[in-house]
C-alpha atoms as a PDB file:
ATOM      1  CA  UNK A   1       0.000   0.000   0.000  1.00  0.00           C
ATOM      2  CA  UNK A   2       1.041   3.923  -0.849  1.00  0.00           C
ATOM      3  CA  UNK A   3      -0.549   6.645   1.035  1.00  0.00           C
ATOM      4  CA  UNK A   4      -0.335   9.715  -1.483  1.00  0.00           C
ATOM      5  CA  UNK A   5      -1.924  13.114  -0.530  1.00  0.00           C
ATOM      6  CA  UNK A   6      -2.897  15.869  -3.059  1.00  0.00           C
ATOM      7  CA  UNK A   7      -0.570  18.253  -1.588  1.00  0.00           C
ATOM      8  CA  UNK A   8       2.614  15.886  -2.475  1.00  0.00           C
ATOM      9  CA  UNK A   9       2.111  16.676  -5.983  1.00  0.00           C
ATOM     10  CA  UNK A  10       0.408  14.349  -8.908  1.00  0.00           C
ATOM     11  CA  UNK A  11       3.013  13.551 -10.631  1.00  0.00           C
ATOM     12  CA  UNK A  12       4.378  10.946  -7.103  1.00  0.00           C
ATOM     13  CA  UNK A  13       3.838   7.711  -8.734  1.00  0.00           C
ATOM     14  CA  UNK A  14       6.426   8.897 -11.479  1.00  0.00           C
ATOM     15  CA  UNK A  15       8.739   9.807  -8.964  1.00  0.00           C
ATOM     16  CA  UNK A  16       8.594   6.712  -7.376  1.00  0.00           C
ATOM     17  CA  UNK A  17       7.832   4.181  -9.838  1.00  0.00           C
ATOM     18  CA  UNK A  18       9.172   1.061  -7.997  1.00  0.00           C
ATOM     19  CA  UNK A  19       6.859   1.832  -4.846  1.00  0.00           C
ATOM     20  CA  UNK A  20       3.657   2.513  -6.981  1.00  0.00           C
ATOM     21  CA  UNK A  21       4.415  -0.551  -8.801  1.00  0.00           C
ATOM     22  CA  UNK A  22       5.145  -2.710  -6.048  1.00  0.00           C
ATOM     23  CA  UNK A  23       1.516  -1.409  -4.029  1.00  0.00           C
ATOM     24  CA  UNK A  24      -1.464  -3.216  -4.182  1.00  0.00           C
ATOM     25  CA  UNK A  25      -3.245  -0.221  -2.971  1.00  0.00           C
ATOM     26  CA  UNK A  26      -2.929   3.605  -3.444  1.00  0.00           C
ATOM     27  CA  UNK A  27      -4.514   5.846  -0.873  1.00  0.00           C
ATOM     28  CA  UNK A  28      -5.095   9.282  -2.713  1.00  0.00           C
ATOM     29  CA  UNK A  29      -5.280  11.532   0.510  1.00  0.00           C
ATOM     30  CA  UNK A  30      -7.040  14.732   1.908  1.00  0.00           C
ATOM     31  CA  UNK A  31      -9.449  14.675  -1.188  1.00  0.00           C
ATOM     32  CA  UNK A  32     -11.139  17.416   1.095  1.00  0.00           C
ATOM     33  CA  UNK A  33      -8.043  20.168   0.148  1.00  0.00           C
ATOM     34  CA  UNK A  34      -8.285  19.605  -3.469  1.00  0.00           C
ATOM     35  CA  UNK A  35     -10.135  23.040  -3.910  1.00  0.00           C
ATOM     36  CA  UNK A  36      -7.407  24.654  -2.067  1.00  0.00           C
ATOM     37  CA  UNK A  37      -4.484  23.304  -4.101  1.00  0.00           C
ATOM     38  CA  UNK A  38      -2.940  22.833  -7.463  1.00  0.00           C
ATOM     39  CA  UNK A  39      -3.818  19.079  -7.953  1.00  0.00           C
ATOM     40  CA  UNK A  40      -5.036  17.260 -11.243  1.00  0.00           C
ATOM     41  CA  UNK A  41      -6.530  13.810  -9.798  1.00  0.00           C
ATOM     42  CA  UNK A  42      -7.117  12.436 -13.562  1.00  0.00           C
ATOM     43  CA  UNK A  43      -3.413  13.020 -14.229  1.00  0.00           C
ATOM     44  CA  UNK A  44      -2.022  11.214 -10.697  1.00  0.00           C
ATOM     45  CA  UNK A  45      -4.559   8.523 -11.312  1.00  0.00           C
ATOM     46  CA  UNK A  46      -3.239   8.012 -15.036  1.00  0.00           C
ATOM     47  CA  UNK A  47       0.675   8.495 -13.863  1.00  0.00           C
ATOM     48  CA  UNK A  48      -0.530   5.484 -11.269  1.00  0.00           C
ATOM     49  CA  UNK A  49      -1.966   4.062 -13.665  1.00  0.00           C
ATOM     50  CA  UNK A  50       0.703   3.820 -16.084  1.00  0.00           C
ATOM     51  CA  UNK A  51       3.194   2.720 -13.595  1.00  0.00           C
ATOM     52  CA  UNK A  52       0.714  -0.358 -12.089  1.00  0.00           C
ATOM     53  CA  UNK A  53      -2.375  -0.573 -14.289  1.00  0.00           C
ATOM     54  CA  UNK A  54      -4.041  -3.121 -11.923  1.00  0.00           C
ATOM     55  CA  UNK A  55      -3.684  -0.886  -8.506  1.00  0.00           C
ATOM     56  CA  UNK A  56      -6.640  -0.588  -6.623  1.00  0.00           C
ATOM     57  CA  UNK A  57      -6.721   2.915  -5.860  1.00  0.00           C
ATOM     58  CA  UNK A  58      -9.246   4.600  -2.614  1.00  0.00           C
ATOM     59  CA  UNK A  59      -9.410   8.317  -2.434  1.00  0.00           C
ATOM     60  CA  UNK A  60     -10.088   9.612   0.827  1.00  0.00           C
ATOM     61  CA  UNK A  61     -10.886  12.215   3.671  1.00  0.00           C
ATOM     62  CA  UNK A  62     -10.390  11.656   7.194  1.00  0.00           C
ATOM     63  CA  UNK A  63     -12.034  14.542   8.049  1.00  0.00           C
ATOM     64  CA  UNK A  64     -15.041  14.532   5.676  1.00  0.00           C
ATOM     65  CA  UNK A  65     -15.787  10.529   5.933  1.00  0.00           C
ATOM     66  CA  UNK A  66     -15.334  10.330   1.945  1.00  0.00           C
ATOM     67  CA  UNK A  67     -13.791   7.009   0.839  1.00  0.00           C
ATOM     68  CA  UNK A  68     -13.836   5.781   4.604  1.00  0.00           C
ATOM     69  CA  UNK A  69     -16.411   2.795   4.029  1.00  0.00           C
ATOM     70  CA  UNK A  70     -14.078   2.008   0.682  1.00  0.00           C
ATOM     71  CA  UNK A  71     -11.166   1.657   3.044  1.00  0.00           C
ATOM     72  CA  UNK A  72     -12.173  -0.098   5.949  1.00  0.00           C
ATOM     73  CA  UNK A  73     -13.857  -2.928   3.956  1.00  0.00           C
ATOM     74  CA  UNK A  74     -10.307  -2.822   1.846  1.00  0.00           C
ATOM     75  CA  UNK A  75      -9.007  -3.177   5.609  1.00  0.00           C
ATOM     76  CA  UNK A  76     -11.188  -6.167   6.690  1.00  0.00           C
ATOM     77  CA  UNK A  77     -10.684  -8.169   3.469  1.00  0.00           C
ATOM     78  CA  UNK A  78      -7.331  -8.288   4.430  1.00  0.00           C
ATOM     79  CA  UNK A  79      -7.784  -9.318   7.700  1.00  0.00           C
ATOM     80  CA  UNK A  80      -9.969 -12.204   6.153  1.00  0.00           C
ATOM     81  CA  UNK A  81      -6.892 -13.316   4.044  1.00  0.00           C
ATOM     82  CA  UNK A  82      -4.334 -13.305   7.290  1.00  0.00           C
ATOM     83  CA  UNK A  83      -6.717 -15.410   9.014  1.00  0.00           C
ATOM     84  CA  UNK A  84      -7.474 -17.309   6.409  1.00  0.00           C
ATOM     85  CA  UNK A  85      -3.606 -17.976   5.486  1.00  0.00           C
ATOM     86  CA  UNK A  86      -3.020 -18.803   9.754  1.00  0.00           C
ATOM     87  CA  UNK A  87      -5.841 -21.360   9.793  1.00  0.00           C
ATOM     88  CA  UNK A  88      -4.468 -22.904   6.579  1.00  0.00           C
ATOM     89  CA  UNK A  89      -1.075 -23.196   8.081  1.00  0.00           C
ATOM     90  CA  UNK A  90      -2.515 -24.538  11.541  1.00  0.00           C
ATOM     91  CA  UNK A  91      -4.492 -26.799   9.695  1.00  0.00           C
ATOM     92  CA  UNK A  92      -1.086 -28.216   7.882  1.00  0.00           C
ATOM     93  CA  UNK A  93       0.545 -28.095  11.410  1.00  0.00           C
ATOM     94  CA  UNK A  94      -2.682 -30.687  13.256  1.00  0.00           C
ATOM     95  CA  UNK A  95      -2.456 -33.243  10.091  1.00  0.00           C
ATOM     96  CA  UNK A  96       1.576 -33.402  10.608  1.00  0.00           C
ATOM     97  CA  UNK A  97       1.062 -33.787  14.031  1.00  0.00           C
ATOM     98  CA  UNK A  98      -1.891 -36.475  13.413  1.00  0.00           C
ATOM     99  CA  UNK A  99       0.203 -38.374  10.954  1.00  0.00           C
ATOM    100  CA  UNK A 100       2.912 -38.762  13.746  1.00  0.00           C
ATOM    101  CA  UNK A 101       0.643 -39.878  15.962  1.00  0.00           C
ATOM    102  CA  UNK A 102      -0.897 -42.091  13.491  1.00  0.00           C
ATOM    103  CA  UNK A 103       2.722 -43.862  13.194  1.00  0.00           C
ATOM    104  CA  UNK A 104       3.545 -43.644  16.764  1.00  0.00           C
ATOM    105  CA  UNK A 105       6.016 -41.086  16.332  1.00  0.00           C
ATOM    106  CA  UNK A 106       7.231 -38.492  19.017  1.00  0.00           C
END
């Protein structure tokens, strides 16, 4: 994940290339400023674009709420898939112990 805020500049995910490609996610930031500052979302979202065409990208305000309910269900999936990936390798852990037991192994 990136966290980018509109008053870093649009043209971030050119800068750093390498980070935007490596995210899964890209957090576009104070979306609540953007009348106050010189920020072009359609050109950061094509630069991100360009650099990782299959980001998921949230835009967001903390203080207005917007892109909040986007974010925390991006948040719980991802929970799902750590808890998911534990189980799976507790899971592997009980049938090695089983088969052990099942040969009379210690």
């Amino acid at each position: 994940m990136v966290v980018l805020s509109v008053t870093e500049g649009e043209d971030k995910p050119l800068k750093y290339a390498n980070m935007f490609a490596a995210a899964h996610l890209m957090v576009l930031n104070k979306i609540d400023l953007l009348p106050y500052v010189d920020f072009d979302v359609a050109r950061c979202l094509d630069y991100a674009r360009r650099v990782n065409p299959g980001m998921q990208i949230l835009q967001l305000s903390a203080k207005t709420g917007d892109g909040m309910d986007a974010w925390l269900d991006w948040v719980r999936q991802g929970q799902q898939r750590v808890l998911a990936e534990q189980v799976g390798r507790l899971e592997a852990k009980l049938a090695t112990v089983r088969a052990r037991l099942g040969q009379g192994v210690r």
